[in-house]
C-alpha atoms as a PDB file:
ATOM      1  CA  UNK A   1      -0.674  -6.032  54.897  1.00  0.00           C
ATOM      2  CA  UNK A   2       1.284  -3.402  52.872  1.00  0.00           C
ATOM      3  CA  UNK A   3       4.592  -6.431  53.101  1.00  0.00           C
ATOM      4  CA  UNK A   4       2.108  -8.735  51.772  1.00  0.00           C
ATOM      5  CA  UNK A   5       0.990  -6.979  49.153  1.00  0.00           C
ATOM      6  CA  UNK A   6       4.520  -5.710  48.059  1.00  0.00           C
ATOM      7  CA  UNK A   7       5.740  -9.453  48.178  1.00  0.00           C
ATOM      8  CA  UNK A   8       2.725 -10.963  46.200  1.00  0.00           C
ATOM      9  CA  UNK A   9       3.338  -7.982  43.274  1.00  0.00           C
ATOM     10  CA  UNK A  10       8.032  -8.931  43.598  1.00  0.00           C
ATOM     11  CA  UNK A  11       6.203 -12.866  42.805  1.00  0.00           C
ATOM     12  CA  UNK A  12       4.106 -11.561  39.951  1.00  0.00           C
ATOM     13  CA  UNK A  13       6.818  -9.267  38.667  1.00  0.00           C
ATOM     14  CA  UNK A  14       9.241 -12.311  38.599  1.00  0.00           C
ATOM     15  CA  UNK A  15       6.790 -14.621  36.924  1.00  0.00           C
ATOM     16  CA  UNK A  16       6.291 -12.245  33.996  1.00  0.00           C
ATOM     17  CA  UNK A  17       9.928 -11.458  33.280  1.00  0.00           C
ATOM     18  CA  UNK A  18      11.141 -15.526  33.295  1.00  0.00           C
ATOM     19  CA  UNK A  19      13.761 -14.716  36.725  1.00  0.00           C
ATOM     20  CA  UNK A  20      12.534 -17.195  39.107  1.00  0.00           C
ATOM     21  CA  UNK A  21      14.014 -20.031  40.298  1.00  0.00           C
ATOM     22  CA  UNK A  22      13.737 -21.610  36.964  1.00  0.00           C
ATOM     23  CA  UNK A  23      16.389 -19.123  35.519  1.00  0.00           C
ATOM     24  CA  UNK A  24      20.093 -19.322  36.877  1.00  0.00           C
ATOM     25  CA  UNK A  25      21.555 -16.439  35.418  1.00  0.00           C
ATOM     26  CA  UNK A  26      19.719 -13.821  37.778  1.00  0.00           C
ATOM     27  CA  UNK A  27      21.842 -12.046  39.827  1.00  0.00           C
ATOM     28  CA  UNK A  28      20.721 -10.996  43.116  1.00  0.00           C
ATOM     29  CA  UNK A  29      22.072  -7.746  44.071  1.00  0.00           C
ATOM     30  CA  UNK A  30      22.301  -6.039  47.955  1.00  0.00           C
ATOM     31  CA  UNK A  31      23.185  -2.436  48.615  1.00  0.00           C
ATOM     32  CA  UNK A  32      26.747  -3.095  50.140  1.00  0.00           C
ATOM     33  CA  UNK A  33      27.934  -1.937  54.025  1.00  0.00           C
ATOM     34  CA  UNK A  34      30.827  -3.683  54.297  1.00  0.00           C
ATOM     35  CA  UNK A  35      33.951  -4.320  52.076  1.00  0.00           C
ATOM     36  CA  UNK A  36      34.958  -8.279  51.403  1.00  0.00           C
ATOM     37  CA  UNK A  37      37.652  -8.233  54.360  1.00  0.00           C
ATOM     38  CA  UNK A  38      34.407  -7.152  56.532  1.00  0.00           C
ATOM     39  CA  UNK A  39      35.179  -3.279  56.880  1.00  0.00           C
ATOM     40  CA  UNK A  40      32.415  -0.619  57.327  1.00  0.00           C
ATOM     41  CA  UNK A  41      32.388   1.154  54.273  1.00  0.00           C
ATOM     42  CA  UNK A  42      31.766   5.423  54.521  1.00  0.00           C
ATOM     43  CA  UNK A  43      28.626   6.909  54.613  1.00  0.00           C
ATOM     44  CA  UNK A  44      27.330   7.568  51.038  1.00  0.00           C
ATOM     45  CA  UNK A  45      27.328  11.597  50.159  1.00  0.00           C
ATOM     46  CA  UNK A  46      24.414  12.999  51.054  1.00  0.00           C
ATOM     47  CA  UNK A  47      22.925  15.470  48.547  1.00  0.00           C
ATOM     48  CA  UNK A  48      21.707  19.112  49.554  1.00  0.00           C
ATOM     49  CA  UNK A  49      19.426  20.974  49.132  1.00  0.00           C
ATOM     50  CA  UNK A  50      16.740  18.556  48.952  1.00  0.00           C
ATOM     51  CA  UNK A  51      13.789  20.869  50.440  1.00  0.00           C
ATOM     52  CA  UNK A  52      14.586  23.541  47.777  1.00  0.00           C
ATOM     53  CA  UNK A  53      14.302  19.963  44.710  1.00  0.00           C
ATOM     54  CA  UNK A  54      10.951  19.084  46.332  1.00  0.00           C
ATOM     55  CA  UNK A  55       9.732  23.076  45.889  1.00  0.00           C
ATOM     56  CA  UNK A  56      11.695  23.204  42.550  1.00  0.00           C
ATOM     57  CA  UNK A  57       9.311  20.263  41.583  1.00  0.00           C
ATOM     58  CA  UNK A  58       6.033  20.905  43.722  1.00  0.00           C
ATOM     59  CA  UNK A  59       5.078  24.311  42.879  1.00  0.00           C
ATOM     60  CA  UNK A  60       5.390  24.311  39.173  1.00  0.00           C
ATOM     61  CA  UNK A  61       3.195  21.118  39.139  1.00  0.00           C
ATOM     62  CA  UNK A  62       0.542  22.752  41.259  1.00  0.00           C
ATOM     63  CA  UNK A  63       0.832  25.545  39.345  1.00  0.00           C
ATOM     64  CA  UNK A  64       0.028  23.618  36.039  1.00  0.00           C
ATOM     65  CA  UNK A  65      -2.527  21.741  37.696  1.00  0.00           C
ATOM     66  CA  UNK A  66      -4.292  24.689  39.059  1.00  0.00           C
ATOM     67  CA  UNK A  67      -4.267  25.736  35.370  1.00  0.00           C
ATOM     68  CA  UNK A  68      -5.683  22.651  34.472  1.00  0.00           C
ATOM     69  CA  UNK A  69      -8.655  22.455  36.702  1.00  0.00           C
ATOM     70  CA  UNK A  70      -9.722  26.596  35.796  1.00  0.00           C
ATOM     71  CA  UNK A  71      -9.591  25.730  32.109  1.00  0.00           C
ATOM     72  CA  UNK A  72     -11.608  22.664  32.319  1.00  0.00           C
ATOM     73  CA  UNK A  73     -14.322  24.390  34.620  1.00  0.00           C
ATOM     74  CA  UNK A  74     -14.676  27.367  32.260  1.00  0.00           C
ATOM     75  CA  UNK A  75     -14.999  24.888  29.719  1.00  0.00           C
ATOM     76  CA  UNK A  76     -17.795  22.924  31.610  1.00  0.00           C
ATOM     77  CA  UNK A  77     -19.850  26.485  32.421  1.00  0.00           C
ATOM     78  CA  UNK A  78     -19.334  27.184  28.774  1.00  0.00           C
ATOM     79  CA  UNK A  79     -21.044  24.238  27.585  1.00  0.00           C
ATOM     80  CA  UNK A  80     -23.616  24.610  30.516  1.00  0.00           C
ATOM     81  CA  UNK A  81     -22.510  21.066  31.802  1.00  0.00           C
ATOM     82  CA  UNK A  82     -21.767  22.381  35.528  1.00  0.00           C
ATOM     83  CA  UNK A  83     -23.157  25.779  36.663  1.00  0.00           C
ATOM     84  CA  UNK A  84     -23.550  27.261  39.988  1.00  0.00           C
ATOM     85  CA  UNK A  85     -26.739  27.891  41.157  1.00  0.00           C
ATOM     86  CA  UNK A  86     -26.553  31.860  42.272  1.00  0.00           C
ATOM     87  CA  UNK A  87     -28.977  31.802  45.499  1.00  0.00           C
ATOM     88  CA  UNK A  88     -30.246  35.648  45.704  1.00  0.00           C
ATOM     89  CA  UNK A  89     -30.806  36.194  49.240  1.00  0.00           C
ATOM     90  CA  UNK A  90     -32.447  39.140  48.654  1.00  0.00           C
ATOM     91  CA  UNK A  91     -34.701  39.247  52.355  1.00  0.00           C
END
């Protein structure tokens, strides 16, 4: 389902931008493995520390949205749009 999908939005992409069939000039382009004479090329470098980019990105981002969300439910108790009821369970 999630191929078709993907394949039917590559289609629409191409129809919008003019590179279909009708255009020769598009150039197809293939992440390369092997070299013309048919050689394995090296494993591409592998970059560290990629845990400590996805926390260097994540938590700030929570962060803000945490701020976010508190501001904007102040501001809806301010203007009395969404307050808690407070049950007294006074038995």
């Amino acid at each position: 389902m999630a191929s078709m999908v993907a394949r039917c939005c590559r289609i629409a992409a191409l129809r919008n931008t003019g590179a279909g069939p009708k255009c020769p000039n598009v150039i197809q382009c293939r992440n390369a493995v092997v070299t013309p004479s048919g050689a394995i090329l090296p494993k591409p470098v592998k970059t560290p520390f990629g845990l400590v980019r996805i926390t260097v990105v994540v938590v700030p981002f929570l962060y803000v949205g945490t701020l976010i969300s508190k501001n904007f439910a102040a501001l809806l108790e301010e203007h009395d749009i969404f307050v808690p009821e407070d049950d007294d369970d006074d038995d």
